[in-house]
PDB file of N, CA and C in Angstrom:
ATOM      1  N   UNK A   1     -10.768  13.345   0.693  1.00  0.00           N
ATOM      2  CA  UNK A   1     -10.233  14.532   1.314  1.00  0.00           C
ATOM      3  C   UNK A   1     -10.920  15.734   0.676  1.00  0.00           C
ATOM      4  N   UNK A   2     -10.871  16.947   1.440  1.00  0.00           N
ATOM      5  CA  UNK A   2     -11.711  18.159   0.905  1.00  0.00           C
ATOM      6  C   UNK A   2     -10.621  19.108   0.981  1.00  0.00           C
ATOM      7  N   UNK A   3     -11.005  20.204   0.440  1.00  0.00           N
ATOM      8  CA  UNK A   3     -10.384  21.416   0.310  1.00  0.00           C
ATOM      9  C   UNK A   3     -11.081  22.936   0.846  1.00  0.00           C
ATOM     10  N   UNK A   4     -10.779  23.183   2.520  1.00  0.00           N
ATOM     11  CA  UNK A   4     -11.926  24.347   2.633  1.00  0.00           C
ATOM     12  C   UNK A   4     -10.775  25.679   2.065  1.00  0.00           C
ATOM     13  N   UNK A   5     -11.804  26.729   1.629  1.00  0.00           N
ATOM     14  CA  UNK A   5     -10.761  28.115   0.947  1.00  0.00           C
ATOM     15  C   UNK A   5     -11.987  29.047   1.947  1.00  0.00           C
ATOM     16  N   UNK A   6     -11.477  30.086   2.639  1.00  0.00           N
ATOM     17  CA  UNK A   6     -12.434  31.096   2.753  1.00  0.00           C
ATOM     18  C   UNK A   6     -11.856  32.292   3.555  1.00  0.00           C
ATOM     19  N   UNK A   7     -11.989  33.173   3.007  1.00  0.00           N
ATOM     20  CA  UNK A   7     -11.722  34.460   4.161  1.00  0.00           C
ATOM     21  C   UNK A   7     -11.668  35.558   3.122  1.00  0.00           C
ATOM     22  N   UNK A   8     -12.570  35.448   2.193  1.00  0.00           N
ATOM     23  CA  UNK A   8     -12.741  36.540   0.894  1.00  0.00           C
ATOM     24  C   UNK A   8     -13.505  36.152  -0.297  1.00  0.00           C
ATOM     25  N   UNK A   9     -13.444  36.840  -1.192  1.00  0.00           N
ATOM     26  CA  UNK A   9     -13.478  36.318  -2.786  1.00  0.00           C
ATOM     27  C   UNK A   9     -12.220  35.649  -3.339  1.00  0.00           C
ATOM     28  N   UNK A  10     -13.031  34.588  -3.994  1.00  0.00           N
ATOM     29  CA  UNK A  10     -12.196  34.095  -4.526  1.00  0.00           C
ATOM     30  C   UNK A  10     -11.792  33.967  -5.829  1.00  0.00           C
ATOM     31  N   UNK A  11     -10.929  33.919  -6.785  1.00  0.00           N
ATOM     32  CA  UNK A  11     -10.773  34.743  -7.889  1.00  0.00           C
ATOM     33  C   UNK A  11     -11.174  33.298  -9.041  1.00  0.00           C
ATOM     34  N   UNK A  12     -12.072  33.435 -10.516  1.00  0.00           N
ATOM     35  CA  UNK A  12     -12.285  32.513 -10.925  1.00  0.00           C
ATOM     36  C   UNK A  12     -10.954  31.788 -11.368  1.00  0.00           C
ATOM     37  N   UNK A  13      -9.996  32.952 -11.392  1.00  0.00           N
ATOM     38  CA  UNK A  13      -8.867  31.983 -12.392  1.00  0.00           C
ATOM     39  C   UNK A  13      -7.952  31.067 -11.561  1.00  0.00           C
ATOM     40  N   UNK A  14      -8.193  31.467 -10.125  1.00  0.00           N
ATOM     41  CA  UNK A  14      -7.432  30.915  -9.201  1.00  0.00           C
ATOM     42  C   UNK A  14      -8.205  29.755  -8.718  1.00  0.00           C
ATOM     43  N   UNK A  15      -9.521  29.961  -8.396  1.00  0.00           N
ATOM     44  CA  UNK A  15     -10.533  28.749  -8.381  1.00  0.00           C
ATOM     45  C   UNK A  15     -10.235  27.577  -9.604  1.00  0.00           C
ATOM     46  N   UNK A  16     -10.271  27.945 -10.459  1.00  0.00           N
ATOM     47  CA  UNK A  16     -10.100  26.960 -11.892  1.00  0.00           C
ATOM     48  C   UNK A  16      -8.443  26.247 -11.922  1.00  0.00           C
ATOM     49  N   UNK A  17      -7.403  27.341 -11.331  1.00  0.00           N
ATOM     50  CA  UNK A  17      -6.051  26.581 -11.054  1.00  0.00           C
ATOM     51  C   UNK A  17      -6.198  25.348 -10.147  1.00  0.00           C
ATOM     52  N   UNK A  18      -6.549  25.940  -8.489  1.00  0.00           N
ATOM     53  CA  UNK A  18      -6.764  24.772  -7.644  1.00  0.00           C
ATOM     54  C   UNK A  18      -7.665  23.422  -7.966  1.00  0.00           C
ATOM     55  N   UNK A  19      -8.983  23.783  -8.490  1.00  0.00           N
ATOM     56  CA  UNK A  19      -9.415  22.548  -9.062  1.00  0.00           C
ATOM     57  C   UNK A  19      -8.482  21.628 -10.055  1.00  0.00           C
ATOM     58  N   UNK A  20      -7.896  22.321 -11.230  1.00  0.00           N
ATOM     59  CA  UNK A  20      -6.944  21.406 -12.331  1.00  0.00           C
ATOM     60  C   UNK A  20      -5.879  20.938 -10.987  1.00  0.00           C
ATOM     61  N   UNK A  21      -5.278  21.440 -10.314  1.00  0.00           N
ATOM     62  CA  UNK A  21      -3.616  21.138  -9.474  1.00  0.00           C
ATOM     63  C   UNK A  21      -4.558  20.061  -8.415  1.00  0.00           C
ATOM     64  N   UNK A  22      -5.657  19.952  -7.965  1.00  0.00           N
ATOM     65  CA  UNK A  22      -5.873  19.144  -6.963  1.00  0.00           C
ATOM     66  C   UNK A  22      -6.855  18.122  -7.287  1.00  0.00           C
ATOM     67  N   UNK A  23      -7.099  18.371  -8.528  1.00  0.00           N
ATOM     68  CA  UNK A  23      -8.601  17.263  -9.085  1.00  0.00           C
ATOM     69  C   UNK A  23     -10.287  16.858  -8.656  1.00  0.00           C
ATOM     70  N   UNK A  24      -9.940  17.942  -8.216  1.00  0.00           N
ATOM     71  CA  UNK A  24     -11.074  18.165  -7.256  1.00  0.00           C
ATOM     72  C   UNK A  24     -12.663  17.293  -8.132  1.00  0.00           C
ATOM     73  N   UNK A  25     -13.344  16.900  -7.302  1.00  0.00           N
ATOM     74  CA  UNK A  25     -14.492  16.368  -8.058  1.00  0.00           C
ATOM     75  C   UNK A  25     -15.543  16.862  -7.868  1.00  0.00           C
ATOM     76  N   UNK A  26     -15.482  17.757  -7.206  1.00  0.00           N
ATOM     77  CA  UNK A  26     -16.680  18.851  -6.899  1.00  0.00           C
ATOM     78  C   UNK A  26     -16.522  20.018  -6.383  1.00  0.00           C
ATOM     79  N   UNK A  27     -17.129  21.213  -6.502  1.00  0.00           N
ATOM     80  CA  UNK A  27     -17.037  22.461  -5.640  1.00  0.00           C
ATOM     81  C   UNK A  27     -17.903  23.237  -5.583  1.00  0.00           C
ATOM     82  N   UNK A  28     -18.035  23.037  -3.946  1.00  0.00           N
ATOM     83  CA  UNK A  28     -19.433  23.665  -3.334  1.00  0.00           C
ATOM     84  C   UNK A  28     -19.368  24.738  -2.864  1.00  0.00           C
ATOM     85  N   UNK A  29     -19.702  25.933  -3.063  1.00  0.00           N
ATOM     86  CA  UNK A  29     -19.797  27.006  -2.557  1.00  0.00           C
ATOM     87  C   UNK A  29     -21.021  27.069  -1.354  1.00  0.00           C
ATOM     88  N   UNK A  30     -20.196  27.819  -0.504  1.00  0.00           N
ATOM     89  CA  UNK A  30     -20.739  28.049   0.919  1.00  0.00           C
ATOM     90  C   UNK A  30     -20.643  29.569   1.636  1.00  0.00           C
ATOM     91  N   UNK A  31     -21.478  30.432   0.837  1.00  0.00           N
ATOM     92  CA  UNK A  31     -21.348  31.709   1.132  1.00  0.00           C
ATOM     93  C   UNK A  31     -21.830  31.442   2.668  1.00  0.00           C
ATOM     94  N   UNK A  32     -21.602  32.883   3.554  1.00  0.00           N
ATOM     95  CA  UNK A  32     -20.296  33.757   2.783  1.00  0.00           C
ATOM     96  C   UNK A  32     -19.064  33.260   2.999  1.00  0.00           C
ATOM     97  N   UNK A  33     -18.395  33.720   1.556  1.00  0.00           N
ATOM     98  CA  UNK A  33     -16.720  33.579   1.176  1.00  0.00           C
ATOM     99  C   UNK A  33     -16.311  32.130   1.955  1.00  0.00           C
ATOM    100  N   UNK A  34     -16.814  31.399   1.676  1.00  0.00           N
ATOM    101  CA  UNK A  34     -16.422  29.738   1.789  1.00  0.00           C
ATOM    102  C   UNK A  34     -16.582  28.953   0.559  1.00  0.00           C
ATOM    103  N   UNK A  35     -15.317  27.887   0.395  1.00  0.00           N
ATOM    104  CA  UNK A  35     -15.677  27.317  -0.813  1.00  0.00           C
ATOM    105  C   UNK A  35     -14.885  25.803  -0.061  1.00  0.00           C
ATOM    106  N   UNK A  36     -15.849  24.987  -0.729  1.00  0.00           N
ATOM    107  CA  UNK A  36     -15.353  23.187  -0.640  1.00  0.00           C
ATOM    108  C   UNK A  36     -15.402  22.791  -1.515  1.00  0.00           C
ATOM    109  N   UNK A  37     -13.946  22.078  -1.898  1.00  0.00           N
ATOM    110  CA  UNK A  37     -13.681  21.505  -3.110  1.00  0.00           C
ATOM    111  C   UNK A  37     -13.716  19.694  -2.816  1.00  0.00           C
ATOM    112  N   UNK A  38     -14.380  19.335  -3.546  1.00  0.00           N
ATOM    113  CA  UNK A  38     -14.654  17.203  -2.668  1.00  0.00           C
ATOM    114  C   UNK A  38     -13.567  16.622  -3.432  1.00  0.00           C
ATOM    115  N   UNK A  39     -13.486  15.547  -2.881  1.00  0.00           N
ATOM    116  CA  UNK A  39     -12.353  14.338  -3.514  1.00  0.00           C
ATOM    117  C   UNK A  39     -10.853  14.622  -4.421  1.00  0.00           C
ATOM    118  N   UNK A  40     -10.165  15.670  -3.050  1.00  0.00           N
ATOM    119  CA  UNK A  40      -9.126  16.391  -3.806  1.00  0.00           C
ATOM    120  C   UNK A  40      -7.847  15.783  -3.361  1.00  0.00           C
ATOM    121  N   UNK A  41      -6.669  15.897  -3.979  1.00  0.00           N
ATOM    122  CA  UNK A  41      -5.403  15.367  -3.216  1.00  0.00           C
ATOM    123  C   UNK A  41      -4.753  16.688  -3.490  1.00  0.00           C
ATOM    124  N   UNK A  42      -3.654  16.760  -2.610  1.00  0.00           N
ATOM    125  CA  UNK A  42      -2.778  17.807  -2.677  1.00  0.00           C
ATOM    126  C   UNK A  42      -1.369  17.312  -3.109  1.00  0.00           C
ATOM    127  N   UNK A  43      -1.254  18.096  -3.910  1.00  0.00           N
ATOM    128  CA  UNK A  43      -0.083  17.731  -5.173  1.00  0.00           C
ATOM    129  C   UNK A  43       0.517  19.022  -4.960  1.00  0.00           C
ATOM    130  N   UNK A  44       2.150  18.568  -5.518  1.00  0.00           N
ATOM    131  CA  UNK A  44       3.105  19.930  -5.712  1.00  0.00           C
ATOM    132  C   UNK A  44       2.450  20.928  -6.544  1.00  0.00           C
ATOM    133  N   UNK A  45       1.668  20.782  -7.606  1.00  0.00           N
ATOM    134  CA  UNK A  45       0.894  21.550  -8.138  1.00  0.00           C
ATOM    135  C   UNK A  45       0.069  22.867  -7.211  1.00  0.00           C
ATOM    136  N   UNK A  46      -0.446  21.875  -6.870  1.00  0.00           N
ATOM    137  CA  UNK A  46      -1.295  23.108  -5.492  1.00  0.00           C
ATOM    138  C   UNK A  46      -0.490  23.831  -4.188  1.00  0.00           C
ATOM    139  N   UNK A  47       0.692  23.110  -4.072  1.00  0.00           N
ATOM    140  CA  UNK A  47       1.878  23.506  -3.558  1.00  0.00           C
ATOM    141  C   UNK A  47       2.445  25.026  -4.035  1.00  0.00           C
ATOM    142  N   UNK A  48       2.230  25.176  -5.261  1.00  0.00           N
ATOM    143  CA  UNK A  48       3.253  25.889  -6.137  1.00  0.00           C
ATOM    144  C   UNK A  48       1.824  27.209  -6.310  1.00  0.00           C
ATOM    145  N   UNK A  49       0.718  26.527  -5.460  1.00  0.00           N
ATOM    146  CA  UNK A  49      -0.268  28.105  -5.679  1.00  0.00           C
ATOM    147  C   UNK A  49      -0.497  28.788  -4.405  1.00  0.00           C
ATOM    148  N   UNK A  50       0.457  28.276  -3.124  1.00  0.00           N
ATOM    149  CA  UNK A  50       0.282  28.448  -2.044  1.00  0.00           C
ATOM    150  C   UNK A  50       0.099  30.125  -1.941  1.00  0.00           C
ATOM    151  N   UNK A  51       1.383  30.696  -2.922  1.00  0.00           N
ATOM    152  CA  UNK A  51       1.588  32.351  -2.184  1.00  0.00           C
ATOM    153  C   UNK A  51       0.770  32.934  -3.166  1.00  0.00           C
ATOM    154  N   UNK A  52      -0.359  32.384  -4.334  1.00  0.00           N
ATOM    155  CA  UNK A  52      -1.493  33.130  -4.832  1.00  0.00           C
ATOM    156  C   UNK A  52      -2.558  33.223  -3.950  1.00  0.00           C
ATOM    157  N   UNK A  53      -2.671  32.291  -3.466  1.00  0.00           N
ATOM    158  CA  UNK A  53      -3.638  32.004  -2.607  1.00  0.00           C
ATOM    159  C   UNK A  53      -3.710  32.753  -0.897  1.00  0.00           C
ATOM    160  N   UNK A  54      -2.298  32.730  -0.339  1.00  0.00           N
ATOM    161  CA  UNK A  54      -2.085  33.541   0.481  1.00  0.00           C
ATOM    162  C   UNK A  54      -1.885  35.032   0.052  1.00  0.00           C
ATOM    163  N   UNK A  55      -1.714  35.938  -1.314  1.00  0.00           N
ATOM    164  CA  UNK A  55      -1.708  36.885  -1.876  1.00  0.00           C
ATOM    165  C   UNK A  55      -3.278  37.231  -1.313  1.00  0.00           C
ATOM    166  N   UNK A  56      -4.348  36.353  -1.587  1.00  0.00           N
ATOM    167  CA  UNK A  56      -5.485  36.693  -1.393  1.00  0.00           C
ATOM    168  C   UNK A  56      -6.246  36.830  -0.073  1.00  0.00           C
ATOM    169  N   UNK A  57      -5.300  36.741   0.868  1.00  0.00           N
ATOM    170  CA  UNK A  57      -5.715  36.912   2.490  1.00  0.00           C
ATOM    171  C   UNK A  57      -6.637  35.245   2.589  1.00  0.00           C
ATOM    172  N   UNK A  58      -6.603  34.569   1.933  1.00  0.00           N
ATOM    173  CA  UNK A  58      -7.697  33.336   1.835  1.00  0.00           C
ATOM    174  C   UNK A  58      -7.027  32.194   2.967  1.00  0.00           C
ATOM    175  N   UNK A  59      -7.872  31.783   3.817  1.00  0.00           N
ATOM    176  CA  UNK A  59      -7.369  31.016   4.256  1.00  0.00           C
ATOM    177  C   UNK A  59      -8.087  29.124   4.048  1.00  0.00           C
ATOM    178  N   UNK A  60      -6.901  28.422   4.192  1.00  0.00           N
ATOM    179  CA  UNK A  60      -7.762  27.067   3.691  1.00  0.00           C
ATOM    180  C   UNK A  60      -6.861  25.843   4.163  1.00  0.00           C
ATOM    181  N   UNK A  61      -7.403  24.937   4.236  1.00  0.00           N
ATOM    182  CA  UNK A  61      -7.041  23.680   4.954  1.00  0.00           C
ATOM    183  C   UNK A  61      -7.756  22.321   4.410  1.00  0.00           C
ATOM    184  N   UNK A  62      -7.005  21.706   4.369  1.00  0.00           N
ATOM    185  CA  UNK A  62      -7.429  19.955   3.774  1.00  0.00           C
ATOM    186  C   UNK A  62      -7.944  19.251   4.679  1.00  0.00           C
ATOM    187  N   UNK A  63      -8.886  18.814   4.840  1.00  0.00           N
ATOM    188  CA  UNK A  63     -10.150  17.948   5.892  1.00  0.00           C
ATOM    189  C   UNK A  63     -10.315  16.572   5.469  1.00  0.00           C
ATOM    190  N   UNK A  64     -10.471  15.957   6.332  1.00  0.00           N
ATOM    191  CA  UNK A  64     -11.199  14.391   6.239  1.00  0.00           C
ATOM    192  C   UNK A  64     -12.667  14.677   5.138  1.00  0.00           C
ATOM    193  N   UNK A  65     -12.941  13.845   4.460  1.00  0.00           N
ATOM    194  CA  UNK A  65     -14.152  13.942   3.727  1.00  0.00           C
ATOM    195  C   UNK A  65     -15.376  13.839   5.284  1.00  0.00           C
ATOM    196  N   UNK A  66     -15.251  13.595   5.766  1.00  0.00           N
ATOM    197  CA  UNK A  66     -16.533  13.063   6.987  1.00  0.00           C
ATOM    198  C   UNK A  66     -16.572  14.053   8.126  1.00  0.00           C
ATOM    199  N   UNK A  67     -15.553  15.064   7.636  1.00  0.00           N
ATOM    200  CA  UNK A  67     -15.525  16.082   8.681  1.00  0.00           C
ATOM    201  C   UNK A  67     -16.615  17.538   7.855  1.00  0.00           C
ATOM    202  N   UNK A  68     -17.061  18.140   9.521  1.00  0.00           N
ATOM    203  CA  UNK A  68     -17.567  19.338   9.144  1.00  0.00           C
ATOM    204  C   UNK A  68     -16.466  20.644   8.671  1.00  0.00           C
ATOM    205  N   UNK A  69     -17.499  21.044   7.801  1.00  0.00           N
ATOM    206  CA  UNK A  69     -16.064  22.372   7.638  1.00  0.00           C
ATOM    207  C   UNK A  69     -15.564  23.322   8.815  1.00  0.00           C
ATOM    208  N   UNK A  70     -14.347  23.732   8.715  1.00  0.00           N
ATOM    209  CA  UNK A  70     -13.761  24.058  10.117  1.00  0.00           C
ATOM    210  C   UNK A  70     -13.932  25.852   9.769  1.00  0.00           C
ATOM    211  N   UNK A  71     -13.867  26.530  11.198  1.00  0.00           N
ATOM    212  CA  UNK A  71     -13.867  27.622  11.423  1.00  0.00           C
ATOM    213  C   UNK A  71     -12.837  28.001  11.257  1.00  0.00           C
ATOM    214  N   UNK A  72     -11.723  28.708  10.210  1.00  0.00           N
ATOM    215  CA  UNK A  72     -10.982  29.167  10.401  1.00  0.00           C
ATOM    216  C   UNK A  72     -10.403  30.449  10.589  1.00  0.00           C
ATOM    217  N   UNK A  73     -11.791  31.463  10.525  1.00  0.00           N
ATOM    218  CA  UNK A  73     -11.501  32.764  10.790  1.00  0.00           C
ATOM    219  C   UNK A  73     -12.442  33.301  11.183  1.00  0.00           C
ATOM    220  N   UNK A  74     -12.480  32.942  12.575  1.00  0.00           N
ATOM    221  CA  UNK A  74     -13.579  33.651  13.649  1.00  0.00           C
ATOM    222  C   UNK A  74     -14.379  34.639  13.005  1.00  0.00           C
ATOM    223  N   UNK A  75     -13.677  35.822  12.518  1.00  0.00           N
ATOM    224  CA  UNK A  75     -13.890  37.122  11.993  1.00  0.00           C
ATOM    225  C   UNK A  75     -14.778  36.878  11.146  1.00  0.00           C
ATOM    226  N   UNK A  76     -15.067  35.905  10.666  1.00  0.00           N
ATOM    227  CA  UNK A  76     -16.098  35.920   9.368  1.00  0.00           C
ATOM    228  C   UNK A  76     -16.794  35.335   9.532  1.00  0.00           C
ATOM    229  N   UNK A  77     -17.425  34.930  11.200  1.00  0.00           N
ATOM    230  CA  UNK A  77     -19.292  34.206  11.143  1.00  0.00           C
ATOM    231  C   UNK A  77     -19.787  35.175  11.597  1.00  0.00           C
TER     232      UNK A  77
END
């Protein structure tokens, strides 16, 4: 499973939370303001960073590993 984040900057300390809360095994940055995090699960942990993350106008969604990353905010291609 993946982790897409994008619709801004993203903050390092909040980047470094979601990786520890979801275990992420990789993270690929995909300017502009896109980030994929690989081989992640979503845990109450990452649960509990939902309204930092929405604080940041960021929007993001959990994907099939075999999927392309999704468009989620027109506004930003």
């Amino acid at each position: 499973m993946n982790l897409i984040i994008q619709g801004g900057a993203l903050p390092t300390f909040l980047l470094e939370r979601i990786v520890s809360a979801t275990s992420a095994s990789k993270v690929e940055p995909r300017p502009p303001q896109v980030v994929r995090l690989h081989g992640v699960s979503r845990t109450p942990e990452f649960d509990a960073l939902i309204p930092l993350i929405e604080a940041e106008n960021l929007d993001w969604a959990f994907v099939e590993s075999n999927k392309k990353a999704l468009r989620l905010r027109p506004d930003l291609l």
